[in-house]
C-alpha atoms as a PDB file:
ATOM      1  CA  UNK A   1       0.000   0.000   0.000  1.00  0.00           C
ATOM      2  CA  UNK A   2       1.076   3.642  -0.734  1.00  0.00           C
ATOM      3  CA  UNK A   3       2.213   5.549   2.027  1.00  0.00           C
ATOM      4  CA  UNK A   4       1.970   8.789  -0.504  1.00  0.00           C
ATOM      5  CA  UNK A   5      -0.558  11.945   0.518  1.00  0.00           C
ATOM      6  CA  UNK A   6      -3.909  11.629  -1.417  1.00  0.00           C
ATOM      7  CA  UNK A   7      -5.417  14.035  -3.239  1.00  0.00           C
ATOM      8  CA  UNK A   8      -8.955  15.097  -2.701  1.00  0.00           C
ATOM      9  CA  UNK A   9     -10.095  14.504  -6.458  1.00  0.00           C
ATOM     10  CA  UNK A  10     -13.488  16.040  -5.471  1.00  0.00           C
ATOM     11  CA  UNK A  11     -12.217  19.380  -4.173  1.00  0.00           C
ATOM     12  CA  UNK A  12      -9.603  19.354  -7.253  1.00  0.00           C
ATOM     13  CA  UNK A  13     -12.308  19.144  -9.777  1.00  0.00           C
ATOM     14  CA  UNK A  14     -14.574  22.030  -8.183  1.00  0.00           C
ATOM     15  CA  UNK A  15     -11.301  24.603  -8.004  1.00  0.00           C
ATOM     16  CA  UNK A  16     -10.827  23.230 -11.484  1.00  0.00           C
ATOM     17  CA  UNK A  17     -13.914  24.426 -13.001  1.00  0.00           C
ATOM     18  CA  UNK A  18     -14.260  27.701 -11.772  1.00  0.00           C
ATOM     19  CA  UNK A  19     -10.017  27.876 -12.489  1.00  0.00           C
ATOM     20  CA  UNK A  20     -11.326  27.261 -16.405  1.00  0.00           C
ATOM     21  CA  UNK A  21     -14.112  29.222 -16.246  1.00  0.00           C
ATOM     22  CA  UNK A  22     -12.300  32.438 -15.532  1.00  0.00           C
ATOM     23  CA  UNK A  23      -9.842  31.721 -17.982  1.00  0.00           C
ATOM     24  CA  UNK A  24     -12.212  30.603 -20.882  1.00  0.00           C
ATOM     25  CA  UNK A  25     -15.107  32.580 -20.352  1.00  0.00           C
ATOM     26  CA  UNK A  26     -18.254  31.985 -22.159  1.00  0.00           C
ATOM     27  CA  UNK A  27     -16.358  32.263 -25.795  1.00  0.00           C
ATOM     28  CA  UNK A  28     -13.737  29.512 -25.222  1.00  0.00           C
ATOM     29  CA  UNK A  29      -9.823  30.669 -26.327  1.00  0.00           C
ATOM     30  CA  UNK A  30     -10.887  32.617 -29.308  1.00  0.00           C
ATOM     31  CA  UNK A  31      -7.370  33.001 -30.704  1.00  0.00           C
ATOM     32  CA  UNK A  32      -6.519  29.285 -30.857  1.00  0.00           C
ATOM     33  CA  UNK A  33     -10.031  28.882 -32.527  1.00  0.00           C
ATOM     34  CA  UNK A  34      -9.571  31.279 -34.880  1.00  0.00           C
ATOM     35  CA  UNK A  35      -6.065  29.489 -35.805  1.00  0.00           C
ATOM     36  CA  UNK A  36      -6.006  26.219 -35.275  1.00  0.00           C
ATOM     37  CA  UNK A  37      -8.086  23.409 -37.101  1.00  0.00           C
ATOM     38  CA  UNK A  38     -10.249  21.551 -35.291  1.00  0.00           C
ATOM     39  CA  UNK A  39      -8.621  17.897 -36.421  1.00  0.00           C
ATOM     40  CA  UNK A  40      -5.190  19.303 -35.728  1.00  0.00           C
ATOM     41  CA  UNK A  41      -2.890  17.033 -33.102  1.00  0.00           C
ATOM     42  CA  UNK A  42      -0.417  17.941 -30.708  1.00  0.00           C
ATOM     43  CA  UNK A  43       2.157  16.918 -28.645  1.00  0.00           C
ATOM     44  CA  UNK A  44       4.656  18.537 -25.958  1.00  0.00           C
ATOM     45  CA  UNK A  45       6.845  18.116 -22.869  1.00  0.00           C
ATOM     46  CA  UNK A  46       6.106  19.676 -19.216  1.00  0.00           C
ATOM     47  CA  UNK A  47       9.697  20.371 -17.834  1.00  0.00           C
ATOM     48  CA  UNK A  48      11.060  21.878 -14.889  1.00  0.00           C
ATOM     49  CA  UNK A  49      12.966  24.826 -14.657  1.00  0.00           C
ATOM     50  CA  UNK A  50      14.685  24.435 -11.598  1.00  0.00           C
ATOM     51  CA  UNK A  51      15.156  21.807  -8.873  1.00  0.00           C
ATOM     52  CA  UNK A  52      12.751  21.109  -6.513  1.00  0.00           C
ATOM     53  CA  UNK A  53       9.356  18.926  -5.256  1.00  0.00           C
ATOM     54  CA  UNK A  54       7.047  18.453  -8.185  1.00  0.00           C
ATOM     55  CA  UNK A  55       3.432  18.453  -6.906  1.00  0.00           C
ATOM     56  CA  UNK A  56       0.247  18.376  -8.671  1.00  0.00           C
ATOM     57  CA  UNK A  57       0.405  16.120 -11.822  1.00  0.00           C
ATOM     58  CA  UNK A  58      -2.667  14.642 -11.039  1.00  0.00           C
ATOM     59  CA  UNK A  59      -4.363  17.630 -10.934  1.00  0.00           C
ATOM     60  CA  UNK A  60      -2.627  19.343 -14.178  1.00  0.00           C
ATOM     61  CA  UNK A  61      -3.831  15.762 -15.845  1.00  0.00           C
ATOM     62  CA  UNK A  62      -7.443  16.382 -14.243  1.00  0.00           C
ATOM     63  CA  UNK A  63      -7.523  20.261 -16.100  1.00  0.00           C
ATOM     64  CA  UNK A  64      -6.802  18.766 -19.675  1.00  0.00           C
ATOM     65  CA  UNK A  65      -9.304  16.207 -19.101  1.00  0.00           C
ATOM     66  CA  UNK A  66     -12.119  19.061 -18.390  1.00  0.00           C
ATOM     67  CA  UNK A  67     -11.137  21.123 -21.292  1.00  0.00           C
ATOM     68  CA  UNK A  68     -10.882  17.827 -23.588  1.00  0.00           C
ATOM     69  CA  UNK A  69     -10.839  14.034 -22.259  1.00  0.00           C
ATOM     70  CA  UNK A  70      -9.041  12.830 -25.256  1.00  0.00           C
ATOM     71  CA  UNK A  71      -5.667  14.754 -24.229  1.00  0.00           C
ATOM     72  CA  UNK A  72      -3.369  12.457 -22.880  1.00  0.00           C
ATOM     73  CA  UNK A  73      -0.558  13.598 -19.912  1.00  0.00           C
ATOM     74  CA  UNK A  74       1.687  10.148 -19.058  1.00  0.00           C
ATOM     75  CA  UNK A  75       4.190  11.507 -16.131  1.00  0.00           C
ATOM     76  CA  UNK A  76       7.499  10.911 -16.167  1.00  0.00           C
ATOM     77  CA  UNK A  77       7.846  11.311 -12.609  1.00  0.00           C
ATOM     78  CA  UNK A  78       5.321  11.210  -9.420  1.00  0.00           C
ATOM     79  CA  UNK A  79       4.064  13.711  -6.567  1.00  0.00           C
ATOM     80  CA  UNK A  80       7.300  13.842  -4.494  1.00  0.00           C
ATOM     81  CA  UNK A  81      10.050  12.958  -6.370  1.00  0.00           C
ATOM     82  CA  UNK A  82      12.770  15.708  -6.463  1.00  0.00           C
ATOM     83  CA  UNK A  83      13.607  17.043  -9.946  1.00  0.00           C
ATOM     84  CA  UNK A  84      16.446  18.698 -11.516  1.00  0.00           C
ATOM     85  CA  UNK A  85      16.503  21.799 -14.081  1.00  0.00           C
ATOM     86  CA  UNK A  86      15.376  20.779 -17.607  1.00  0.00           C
ATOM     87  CA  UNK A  87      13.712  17.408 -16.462  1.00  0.00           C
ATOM     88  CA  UNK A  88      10.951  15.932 -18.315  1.00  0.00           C
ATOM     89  CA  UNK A  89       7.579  16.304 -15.664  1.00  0.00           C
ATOM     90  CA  UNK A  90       5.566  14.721 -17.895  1.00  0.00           C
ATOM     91  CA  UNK A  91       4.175  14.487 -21.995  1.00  0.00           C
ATOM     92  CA  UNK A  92       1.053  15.929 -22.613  1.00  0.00           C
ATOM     93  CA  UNK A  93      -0.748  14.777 -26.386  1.00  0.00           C
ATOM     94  CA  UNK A  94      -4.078  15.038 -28.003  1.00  0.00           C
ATOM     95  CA  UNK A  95      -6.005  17.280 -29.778  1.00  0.00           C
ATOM     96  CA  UNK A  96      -3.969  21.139 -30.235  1.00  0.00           C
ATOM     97  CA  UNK A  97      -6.945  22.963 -29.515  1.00  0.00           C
ATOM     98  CA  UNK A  98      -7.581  21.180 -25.363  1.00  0.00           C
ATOM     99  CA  UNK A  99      -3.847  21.585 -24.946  1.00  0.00           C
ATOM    100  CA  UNK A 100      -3.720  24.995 -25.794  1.00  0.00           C
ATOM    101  CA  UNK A 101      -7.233  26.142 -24.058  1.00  0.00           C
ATOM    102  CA  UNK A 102      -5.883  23.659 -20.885  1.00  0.00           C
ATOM    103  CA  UNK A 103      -2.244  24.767 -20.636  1.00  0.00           C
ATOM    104  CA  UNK A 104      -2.139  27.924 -18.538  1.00  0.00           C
ATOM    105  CA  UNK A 105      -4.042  26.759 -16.022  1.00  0.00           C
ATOM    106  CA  UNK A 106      -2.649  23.158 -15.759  1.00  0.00           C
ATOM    107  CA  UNK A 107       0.684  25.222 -15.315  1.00  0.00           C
ATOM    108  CA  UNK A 108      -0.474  27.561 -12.878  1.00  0.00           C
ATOM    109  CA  UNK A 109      -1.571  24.918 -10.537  1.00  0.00           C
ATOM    110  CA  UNK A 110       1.580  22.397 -11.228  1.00  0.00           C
ATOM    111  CA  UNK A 111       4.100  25.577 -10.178  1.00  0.00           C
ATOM    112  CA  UNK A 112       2.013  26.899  -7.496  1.00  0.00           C
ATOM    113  CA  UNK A 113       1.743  23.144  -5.441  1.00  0.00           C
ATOM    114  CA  UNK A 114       5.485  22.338  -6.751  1.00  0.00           C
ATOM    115  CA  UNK A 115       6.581  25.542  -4.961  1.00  0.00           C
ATOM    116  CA  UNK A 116       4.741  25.227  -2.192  1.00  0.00           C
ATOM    117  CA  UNK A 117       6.298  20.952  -1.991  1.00  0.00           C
ATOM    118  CA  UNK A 118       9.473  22.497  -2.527  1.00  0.00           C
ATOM    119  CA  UNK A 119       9.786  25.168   0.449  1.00  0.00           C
ATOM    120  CA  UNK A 120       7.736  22.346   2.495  1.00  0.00           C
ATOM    121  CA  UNK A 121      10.869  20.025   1.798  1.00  0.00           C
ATOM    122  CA  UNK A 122      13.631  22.433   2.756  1.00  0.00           C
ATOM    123  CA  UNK A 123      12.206  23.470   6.012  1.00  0.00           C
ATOM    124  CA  UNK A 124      11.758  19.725   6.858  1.00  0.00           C
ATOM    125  CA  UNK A 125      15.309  19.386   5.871  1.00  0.00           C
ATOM    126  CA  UNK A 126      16.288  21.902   8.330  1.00  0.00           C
ATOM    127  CA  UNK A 127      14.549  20.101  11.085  1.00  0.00           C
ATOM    128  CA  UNK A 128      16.175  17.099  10.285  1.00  0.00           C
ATOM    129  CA  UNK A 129      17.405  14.949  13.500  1.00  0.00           C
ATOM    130  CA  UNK A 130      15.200  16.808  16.075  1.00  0.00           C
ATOM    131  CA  UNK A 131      11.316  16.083  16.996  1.00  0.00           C
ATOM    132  CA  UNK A 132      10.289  18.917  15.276  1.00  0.00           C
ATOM    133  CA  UNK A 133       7.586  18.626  12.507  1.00  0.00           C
ATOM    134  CA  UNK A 134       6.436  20.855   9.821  1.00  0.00           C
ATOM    135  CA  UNK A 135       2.982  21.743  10.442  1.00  0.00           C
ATOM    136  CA  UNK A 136       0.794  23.660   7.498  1.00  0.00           C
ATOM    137  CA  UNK A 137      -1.905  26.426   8.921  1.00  0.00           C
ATOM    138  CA  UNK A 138      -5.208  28.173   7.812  1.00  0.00           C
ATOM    139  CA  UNK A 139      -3.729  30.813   6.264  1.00  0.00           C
ATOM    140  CA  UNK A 140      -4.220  29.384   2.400  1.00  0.00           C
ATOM    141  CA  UNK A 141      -5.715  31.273  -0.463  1.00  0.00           C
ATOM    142  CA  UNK A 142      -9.059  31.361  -0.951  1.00  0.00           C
ATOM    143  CA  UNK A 143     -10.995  27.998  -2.437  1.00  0.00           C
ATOM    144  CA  UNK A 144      -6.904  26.351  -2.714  1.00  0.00           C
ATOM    145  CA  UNK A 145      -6.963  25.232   0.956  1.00  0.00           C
ATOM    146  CA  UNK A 146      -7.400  21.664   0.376  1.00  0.00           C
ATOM    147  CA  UNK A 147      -4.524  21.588  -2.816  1.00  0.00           C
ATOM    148  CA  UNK A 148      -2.168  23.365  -0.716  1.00  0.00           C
ATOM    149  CA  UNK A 149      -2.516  21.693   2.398  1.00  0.00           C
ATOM    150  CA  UNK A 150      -1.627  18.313   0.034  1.00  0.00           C
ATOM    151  CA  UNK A 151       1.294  20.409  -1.295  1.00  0.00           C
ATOM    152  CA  UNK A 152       2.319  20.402   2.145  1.00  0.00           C
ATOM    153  CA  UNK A 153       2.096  17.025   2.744  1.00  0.00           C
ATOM    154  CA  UNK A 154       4.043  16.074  -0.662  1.00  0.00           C
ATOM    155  CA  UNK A 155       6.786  18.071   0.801  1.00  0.00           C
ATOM    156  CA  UNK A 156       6.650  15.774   3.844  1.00  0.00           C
ATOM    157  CA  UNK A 157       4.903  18.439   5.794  1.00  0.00           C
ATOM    158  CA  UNK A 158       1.852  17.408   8.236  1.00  0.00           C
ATOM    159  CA  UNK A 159      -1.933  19.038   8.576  1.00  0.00           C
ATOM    160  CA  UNK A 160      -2.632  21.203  11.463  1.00  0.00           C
ATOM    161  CA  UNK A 161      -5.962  21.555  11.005  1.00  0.00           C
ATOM    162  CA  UNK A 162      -8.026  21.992   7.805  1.00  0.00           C
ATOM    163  CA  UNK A 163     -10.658  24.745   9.664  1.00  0.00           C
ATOM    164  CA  UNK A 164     -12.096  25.902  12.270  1.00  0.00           C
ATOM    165  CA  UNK A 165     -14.389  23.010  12.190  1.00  0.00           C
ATOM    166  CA  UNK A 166     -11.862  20.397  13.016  1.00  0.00           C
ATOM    167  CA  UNK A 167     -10.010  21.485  15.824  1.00  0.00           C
ATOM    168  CA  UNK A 168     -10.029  23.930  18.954  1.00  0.00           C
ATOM    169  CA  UNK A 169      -7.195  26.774  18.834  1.00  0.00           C
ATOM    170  CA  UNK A 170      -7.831  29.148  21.420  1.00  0.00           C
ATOM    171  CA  UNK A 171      -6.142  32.631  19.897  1.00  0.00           C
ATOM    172  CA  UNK A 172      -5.719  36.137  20.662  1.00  0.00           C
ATOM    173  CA  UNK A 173      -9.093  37.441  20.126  1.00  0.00           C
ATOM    174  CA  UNK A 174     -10.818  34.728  21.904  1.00  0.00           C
ATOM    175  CA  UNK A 175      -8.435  34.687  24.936  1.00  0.00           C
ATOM    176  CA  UNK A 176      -9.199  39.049  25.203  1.00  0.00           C
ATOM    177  CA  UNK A 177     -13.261  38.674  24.505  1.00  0.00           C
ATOM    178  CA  UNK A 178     -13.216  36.060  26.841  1.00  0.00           C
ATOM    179  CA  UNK A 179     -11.324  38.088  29.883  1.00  0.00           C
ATOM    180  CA  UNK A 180      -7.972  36.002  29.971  1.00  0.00           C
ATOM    181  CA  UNK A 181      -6.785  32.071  29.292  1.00  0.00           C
ATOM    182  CA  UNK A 182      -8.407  30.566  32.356  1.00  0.00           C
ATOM    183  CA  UNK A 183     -11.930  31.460  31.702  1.00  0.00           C
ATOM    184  CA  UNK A 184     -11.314  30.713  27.887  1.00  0.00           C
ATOM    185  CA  UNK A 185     -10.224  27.306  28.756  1.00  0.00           C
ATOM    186  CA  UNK A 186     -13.199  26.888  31.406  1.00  0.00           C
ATOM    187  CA  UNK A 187     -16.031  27.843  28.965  1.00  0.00           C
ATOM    188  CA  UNK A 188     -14.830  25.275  26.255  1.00  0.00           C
ATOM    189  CA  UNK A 189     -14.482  22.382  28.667  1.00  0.00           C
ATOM    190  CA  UNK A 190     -18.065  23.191  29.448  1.00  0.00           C
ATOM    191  CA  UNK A 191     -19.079  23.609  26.163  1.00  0.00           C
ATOM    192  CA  UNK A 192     -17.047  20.758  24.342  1.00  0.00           C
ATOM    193  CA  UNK A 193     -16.316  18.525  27.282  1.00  0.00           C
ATOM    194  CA  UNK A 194     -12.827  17.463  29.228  1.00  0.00           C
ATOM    195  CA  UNK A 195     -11.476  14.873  25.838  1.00  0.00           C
ATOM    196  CA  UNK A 196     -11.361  17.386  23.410  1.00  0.00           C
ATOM    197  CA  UNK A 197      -8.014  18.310  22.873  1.00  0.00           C
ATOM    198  CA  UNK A 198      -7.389  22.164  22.844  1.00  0.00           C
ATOM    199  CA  UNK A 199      -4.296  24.085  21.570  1.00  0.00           C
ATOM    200  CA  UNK A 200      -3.631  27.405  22.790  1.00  0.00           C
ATOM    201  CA  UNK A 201      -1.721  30.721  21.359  1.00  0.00           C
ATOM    202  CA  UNK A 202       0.509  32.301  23.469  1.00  0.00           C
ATOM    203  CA  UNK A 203       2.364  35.543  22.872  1.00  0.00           C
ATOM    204  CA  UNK A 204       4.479  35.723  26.096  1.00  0.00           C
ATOM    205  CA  UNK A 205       6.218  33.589  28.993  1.00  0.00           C
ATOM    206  CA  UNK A 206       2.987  34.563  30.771  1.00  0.00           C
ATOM    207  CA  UNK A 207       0.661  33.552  28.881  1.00  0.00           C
ATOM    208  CA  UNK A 208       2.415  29.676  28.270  1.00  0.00           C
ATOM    209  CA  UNK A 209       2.508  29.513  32.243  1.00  0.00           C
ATOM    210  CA  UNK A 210      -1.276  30.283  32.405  1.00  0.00           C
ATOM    211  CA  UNK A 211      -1.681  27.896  29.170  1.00  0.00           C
ATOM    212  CA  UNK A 212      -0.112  25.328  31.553  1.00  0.00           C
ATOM    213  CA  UNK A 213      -2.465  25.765  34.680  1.00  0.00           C
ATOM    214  CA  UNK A 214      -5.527  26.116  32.907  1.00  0.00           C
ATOM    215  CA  UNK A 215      -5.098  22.429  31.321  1.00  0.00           C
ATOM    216  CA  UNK A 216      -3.938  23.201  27.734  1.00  0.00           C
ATOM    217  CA  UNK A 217      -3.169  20.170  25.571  1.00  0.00           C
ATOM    218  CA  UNK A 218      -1.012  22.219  23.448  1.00  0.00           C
ATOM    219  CA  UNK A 219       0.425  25.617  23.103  1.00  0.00           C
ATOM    220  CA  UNK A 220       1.461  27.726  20.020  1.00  0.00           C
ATOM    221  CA  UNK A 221       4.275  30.433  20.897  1.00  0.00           C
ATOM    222  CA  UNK A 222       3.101  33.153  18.629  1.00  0.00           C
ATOM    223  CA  UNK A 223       6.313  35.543  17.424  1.00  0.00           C
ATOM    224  CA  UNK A 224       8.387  34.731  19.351  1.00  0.00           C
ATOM    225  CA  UNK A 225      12.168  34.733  19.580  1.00  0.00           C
ATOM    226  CA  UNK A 226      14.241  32.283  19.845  1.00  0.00           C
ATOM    227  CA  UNK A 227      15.383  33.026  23.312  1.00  0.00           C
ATOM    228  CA  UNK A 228      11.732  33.198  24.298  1.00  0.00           C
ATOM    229  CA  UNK A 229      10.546  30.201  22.723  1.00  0.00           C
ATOM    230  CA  UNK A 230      13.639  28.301  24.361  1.00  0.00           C
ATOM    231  CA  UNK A 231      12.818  29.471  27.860  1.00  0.00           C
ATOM    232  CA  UNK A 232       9.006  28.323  27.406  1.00  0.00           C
ATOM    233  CA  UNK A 233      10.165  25.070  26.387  1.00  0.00           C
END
């Protein structure tokens, strides 16, 4: 069995569509119409330009399928593998006019995930030896959330949590509406029970301390320095 991140087809497909329909409007790519015959064929090579983490060839396959399921995309490589400069990502054939119509945004997506793999992958490799992981957050661009957080993973990054829906992270805002940590904590045990686990954001050596006392599962240190975040440890 595959130990390899999975991507959510599903969510793929929706950011797919609407990804096409701002690029092809209601009148389709009007220049490639207008110059290329419908029966002509085509055939080309997706290469990197620099090393890194590819990511997204599913998805780049999934975006020439919409536009037109007879073009063809056989990878060369896989989500994950490392690539140099000039490699061959994968060969895309079929019919000129879906290539053409498909390519920008197939590309857009590939580089945007691949980047995102790619800076995943060197921060892990920075970590290397120690129990530190590389965590994603919420802070993803609108309707991309689920792609990047896969990116993410690819890059050997883990999820933190997908939304607010999914996991209890006691920040700033709450922590000052609610009149301080303690009562925070106290009106979320009441409300969610004693098993759920809840993470809390601190800011200062203060705030971990009352993190601590008040029963927090886990705590964030939230810009801090490195001398700070090595005393609250």
């Amino acid at each position: 069995m595959s130990n390899r991140p999975k991507l959510d087809v599903a969510a793929a497909r929706r950011l797919i569509e609407t990804a096409l329909a701002e690029d092809l409007g209601a009148a389709g790519d009007i220049t490639t119409d207008a110059v290329i015959g419908d029966g002509t064929m085509a055939a080309g090579r997706l290469i990197a330009r620099q090393t890194g983490i590819v990511c997204g060839i599913d998805v780049a396959r999934l975006v020439f399928e919409a536009v037109d399921d007879r073009v063809r995309l056989d990878a060369d490589t896989h989500d994950g593998a490392r690539v140099d400069a000039d490699q061959t990502i994968a060969r895309v054939s079929g019919p000129a006019k879906g290539i053409l119509a498909a390519e920008r945004t197939a590309l857009n997506l590939l580089q945007h995930l691949s980047g995102i793999a790619t800076l995943t992958s060197e921060a892990v490799a920075r970590t290397a030896g120690t129990r530190a992981k590389i965590l994603d957050t919420r802070k993803t661009l609108p309707g991309l959330r689920s792609l990047e957080k896969y990116a993410v993973t690819v890059g050997g990054g883990e999820s933190h949590r997908r939304g607010l829906f999914d996991g209890v992270l006691l920040k700033d805002n709450h922590i000052a509406l609610a009149g301080g940590i303690g009562p925070a904590m106290r009106s979320i045990r009441g409300s969610l029970g004693q098993d759920v686990s809840v993470e809390v954001e601190a800011e200062t050596l203060d705030q971990v301390s009352e993190a601590v006392e008040a029963g927090a599962d886990v705590i964030m240190l939230d810009n801090m320095s490195l001398e700070m975040m090595a005393e609250a440890v």
